[in-house]
Protein backbone atom coordinates (compact mmCIF):
# COMPACT_ATOMS: atom_id res chain seq x y z
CA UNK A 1 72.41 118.57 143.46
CA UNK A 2 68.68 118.53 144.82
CA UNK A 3 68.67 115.37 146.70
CA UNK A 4 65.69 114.38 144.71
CA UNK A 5 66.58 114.55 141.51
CA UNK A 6 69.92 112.63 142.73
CA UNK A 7 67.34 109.83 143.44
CA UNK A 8 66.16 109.81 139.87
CA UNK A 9 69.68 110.00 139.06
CA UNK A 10 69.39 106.61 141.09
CA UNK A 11 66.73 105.55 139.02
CA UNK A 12 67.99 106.05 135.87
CA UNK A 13 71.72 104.42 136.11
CA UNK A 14 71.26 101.94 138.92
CA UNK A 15 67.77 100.43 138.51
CA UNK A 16 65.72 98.99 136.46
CA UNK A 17 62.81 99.96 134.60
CA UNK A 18 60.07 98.73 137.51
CA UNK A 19 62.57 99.31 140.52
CA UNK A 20 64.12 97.81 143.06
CA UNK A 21 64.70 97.28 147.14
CA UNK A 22 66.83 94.27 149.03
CA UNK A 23 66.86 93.61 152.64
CA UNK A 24 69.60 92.13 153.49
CA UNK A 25 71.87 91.70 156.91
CA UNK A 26 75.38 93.21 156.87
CA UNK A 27 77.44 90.24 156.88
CA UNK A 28 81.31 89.42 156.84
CA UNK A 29 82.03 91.00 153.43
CA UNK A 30 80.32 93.83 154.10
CA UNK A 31 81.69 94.44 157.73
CA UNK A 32 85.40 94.30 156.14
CA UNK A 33 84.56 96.96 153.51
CA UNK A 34 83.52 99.32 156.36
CA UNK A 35 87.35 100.35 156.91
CA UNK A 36 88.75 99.53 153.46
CA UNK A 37 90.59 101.86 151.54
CA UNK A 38 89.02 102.71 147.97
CA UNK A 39 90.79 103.55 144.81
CA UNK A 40 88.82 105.09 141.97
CA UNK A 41 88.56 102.60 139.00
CA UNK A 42 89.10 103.47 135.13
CA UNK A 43 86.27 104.97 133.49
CA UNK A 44 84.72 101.61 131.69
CA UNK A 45 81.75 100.49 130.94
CA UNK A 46 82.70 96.61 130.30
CA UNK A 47 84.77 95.16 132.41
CA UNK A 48 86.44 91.41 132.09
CA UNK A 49 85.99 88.95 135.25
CA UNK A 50 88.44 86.41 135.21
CA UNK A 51 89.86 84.21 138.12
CA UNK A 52 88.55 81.91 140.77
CA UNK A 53 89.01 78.96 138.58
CA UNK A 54 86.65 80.52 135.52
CA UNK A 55 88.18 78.28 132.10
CA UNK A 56 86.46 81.44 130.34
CA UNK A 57 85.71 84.95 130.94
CA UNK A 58 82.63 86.60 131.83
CA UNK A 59 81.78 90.10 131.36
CA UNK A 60 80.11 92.88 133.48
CA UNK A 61 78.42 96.05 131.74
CA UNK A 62 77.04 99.45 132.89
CA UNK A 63 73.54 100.69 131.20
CA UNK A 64 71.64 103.63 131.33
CA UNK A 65 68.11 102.22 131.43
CA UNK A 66 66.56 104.98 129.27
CA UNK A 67 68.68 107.14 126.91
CA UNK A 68 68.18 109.00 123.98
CA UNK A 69 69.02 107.50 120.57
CA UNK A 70 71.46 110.32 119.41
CA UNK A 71 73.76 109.52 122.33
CA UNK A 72 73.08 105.43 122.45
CA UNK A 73 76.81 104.16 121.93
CA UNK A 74 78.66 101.17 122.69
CA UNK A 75 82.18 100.88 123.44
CA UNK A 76 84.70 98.52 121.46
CA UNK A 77 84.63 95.14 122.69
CA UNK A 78 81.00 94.76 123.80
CA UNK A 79 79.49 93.07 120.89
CA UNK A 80 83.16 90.65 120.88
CA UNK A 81 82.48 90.51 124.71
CA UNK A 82 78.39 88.96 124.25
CA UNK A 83 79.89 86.80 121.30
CA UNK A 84 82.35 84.99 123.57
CA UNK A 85 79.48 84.33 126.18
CA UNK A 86 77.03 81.95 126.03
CA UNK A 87 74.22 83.96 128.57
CA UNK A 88 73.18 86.92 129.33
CA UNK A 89 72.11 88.03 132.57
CA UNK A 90 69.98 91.45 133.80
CA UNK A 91 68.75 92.67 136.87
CA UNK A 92 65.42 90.91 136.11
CA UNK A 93 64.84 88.55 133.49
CA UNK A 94 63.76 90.36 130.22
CA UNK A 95 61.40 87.57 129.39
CA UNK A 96 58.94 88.59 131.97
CA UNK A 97 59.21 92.36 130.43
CA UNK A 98 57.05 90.70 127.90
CA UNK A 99 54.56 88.52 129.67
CA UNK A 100 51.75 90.90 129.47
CA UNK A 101 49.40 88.53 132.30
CA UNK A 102 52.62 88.97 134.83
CA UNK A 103 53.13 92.51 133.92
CA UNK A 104 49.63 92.76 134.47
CA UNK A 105 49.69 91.64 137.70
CA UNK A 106 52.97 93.48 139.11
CA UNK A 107 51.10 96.86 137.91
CA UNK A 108 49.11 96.43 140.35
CA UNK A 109 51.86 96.99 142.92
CA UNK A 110 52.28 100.44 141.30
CA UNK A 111 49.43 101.94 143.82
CA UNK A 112 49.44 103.07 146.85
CA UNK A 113 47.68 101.15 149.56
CA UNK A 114 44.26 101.87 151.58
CA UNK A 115 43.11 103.77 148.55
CA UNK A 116 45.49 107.01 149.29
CA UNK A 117 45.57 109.58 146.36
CA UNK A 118 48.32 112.07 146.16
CA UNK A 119 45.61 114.94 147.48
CA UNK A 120 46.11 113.17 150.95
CA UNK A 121 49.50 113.79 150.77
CA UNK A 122 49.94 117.07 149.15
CA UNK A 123 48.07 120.64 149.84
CA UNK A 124 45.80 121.64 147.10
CA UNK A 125 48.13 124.57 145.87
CA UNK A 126 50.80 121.74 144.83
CA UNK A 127 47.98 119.14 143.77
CA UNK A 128 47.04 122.07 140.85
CA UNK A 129 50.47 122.47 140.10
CA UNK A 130 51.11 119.00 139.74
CA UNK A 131 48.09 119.34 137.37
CA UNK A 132 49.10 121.32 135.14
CA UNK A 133 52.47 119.86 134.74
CA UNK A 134 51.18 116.65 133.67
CA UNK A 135 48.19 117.68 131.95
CA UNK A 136 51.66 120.28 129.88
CA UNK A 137 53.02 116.42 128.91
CA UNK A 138 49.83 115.05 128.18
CA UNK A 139 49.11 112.72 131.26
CA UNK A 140 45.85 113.48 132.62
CA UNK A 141 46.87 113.45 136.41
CA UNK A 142 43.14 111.81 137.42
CA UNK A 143 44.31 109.06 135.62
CA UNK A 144 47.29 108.23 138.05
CA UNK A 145 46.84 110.05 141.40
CA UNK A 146 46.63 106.57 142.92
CA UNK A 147 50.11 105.93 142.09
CA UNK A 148 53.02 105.84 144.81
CA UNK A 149 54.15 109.22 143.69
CA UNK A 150 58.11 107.97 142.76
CA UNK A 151 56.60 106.83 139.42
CA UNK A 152 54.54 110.13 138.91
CA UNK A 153 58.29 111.61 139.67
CA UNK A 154 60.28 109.79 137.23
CA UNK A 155 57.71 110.27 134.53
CA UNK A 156 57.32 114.40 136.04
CA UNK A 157 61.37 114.52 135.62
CA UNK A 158 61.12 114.66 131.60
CA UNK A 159 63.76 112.16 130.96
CA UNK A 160 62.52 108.87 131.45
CA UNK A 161 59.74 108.96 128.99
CA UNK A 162 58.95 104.84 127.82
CA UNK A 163 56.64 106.26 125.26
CA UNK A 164 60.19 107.45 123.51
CA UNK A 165 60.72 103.66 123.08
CA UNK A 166 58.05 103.55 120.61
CA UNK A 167 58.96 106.74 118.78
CA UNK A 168 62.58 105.73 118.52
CA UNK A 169 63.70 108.91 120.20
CA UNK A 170 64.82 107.19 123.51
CA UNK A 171 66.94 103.53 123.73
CA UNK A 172 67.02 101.38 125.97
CA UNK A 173 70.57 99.08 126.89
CA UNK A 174 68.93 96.05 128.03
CA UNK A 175 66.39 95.96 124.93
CA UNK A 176 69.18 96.69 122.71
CA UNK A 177 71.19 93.59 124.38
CA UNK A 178 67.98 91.64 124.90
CA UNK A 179 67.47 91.49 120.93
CA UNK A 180 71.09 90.43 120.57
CA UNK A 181 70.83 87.62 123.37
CA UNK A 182 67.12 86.97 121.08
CA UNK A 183 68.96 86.55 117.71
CA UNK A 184 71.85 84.11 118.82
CA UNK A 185 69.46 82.13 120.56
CA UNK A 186 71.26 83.10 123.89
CA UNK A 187 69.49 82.26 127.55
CA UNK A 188 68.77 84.99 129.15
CA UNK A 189 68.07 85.18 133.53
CA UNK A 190 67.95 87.85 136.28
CA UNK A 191 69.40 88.59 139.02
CA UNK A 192 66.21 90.00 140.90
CA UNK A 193 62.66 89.06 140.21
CA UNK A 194 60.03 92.30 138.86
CA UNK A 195 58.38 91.56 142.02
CA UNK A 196 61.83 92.39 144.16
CA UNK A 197 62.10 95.36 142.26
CA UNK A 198 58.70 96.81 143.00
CA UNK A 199 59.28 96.77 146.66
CA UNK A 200 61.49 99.79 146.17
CA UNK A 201 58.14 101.98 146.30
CA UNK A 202 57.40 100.34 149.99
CA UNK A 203 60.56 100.81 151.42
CA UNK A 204 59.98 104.86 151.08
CA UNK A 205 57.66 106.22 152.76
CA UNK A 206 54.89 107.97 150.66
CA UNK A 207 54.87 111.30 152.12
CA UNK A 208 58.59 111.35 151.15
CA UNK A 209 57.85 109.98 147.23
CA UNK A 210 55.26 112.99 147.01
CA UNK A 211 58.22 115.16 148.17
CA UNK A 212 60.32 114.09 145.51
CA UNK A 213 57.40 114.70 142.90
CA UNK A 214 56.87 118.71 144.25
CA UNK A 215 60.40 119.09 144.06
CA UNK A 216 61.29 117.29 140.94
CA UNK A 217 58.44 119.82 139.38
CA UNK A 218 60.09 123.09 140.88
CA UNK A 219 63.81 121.99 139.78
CA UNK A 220 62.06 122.78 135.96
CA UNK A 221 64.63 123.07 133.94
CA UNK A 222 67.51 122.98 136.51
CA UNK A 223 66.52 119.15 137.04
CA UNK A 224 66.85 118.78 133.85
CA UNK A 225 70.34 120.21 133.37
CA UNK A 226 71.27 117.83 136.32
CA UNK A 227 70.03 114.59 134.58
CA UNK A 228 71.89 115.64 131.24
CA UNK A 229 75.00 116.36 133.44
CA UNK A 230 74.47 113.05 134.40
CA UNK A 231 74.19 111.47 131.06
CA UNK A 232 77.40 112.94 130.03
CA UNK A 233 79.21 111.21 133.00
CA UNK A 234 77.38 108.01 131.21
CA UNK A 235 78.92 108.88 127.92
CA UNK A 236 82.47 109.60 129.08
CA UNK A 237 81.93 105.78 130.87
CA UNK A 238 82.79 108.24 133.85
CA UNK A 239 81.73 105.71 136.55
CA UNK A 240 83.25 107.06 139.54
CA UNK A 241 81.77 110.23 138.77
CA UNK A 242 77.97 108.46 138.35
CA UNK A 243 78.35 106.85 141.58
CA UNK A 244 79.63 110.13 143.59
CA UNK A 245 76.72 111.65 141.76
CA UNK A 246 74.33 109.34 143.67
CA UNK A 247 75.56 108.52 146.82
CA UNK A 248 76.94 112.46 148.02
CA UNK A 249 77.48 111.71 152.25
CA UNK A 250 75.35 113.79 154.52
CA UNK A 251 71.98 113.71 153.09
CA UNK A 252 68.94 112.64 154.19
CA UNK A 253 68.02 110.09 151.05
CA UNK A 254 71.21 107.57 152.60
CA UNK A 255 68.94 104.95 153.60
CA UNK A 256 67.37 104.72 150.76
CA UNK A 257 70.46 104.67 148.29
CA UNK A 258 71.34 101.55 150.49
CA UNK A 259 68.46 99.96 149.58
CA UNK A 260 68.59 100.99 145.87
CA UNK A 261 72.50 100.04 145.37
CA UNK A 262 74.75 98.63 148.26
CA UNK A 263 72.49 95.47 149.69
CA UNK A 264 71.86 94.92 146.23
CA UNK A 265 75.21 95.14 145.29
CA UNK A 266 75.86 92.11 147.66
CA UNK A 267 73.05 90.11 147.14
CA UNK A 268 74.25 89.86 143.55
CA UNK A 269 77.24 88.09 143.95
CA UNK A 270 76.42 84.96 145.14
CA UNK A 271 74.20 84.34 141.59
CA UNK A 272 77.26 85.58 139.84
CA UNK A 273 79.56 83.41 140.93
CA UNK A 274 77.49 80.40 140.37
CA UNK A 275 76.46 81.77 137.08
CA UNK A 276 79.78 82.35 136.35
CA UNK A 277 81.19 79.02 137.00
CA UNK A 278 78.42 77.11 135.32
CA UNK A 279 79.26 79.08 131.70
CA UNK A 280 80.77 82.12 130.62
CA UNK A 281 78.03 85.37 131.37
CA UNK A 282 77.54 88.81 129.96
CA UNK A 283 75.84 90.57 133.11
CA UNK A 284 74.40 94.28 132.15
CA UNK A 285 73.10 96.42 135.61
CA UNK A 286 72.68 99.65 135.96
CA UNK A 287 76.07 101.72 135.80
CA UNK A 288 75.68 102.80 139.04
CA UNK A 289 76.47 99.39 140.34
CA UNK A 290 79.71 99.05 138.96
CA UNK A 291 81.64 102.07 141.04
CA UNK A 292 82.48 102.45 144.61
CA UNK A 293 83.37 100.72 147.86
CA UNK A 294 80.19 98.54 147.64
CA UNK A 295 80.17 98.17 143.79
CA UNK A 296 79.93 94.93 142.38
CA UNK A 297 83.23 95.65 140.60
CA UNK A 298 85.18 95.84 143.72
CA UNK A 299 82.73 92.85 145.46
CA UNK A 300 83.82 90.63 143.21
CA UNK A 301 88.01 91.65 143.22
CA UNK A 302 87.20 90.65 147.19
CA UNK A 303 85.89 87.51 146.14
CA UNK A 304 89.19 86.77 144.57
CA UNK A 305 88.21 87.72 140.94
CA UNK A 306 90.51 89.63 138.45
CA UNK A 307 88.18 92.45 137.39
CA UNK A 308 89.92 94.14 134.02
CA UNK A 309 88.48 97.28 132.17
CA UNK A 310 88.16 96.72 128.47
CA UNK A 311 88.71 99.73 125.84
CA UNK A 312 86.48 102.83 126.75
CA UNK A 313 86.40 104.35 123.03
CA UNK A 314 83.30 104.79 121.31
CA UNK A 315 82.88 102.29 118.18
């Protein structure tokens, strides 16, 4: 797979609609998973966390932040699983999704700094092909060259379109589960703050963003045969597959899958266990968070929980 359209890949299953970065220092958990031995976990989506003195469970549930409606699904148990929890809990709070002043203000942290376009980081053959692609899905690119190109990449990619929210051809898990939380009344909380997750965009370097973009362009339709490959692994609840999908040794985007999914991974837990022991949760991150030696899944069995995978069947 291109190693830029496995970071969209990244994008899609592991963060959140405006992004995300964590710096964090390795600490004691994270030095004892360096030599662990990993086994591959059941294909799930929702998975059970009991132990550690809980009186109730909680539940933990992988999303695909954008997906299209045909394929939406949820597996038998979820809708038990939010019914026997009294809050729900996403990467960010989904109450600040719709403070327009705040999202107003984060926007801002969608540009790139010094007033750099993407013409100072592209040559003028790729600026006119870049162009024309957006101009083909109705963007007009003058509009946006000031943005750090990794949005202009996830919106060049084809299959992260928010417009399709409005049409009703695309859903999205954490609105569908933020409407539920909505109608019982249920709290809702984060586990990152919008402004956390913008700093994804400064922790790569913009030169390597505008990469991604020229690339992501080329792949055509061959990046998007890789994203619906991916997709599928999301239907099957193949999470093994997701996260091998996204974090393939030897390439050069390491670093930054770190940032986008292990030192996240860790800095999660902490809030869960608190949340966790103050009432029972219903926590819904990206899917590729759950998998893998540094998944929350298997951060949490170290932590002494009892993580169990509830029925994978469509409902």
């Amino acid at each position: 797979m291109s190693k830029y359209i496995r970071l969209i890949a990244i994008l899609m299953i592991a963060v959140s609609f405006t992004f995300t970065s964590c710096k964090t220092t390795k600490d004691g958990l994270s030095q004892k998973l360096e030599n662990e031995v990993y086994k591959p976990l059941t294909n799930a989506l929702l998975w059970k966390i009991e132990g550690q003195g809980l009186t109730e469970p909680s539940y933990l549930y992988g999303t695909i932040h954008l997906i299209d409606s045909k394929a939406y699904y949820l597996p038998n148990g979820t809708l038990a699983a939010i019914d026997n929890t009294k809050k729900m809990v996403f990467e960010i709070d989904m109450n600040e999704m719709n403070d327009m002043s705040n999202m107003m203000s984060i926007m801002n942290q969608a540009f790139m700094n010094d007033g750099k376009t993407l013409k100072d980081l592209i040559s003028e053959e790729d600026y006119k092909m870049v162009d024309a692609h957006f101009a083909k899905i109705g963007m007009p690119l003058m509009m946006l060259e000031r943005m750090k190109p990794m949005f202009l990449t996830v919106f060049a990619s084809g299959d992260m379109d928010p417009s399709g929210l409005q049409n009703g051809s695309m859903k999205s898990y954490e609105m569908e589960f933020m409407d539920i939380a909505k109608s019982s009344n249920m709290p809702m909380a984060g586990l990152e703050t919008i402004e956390f997750q913008m700093s994804v965009f400064d922790s790569i370097p913009y030169q390597a963003q505008a990469d991604m973009l020229i690339e992501t362009i080329k792949a055509g339709d061959s990046g998007s045969d890789q994203m619906k490959e991916m997709v599928e692994m999301y239907k099957s609840q193949n999470i093994n597959a997701m996260i091998a999908m996204i974090t393939d040794e030897g390439e050069q985007l390491s670093e930054y899958e770190d940032v986008l999914l292990s030192k996240r991974n860790t800095a999660w837990i902490s809030g869960m266990k608190t949340m966790m022991s103050e009432m029972p949760t219903f926590f819904a991150v990206g899917a590729g968070h759950l998998a893998g030696k540094k998944g929350v899944i298997n951060l949490l069995k170290k932590e002494g929980y009892k993580l169990t995978p509830v029925s994978h069947k469509k409902s």
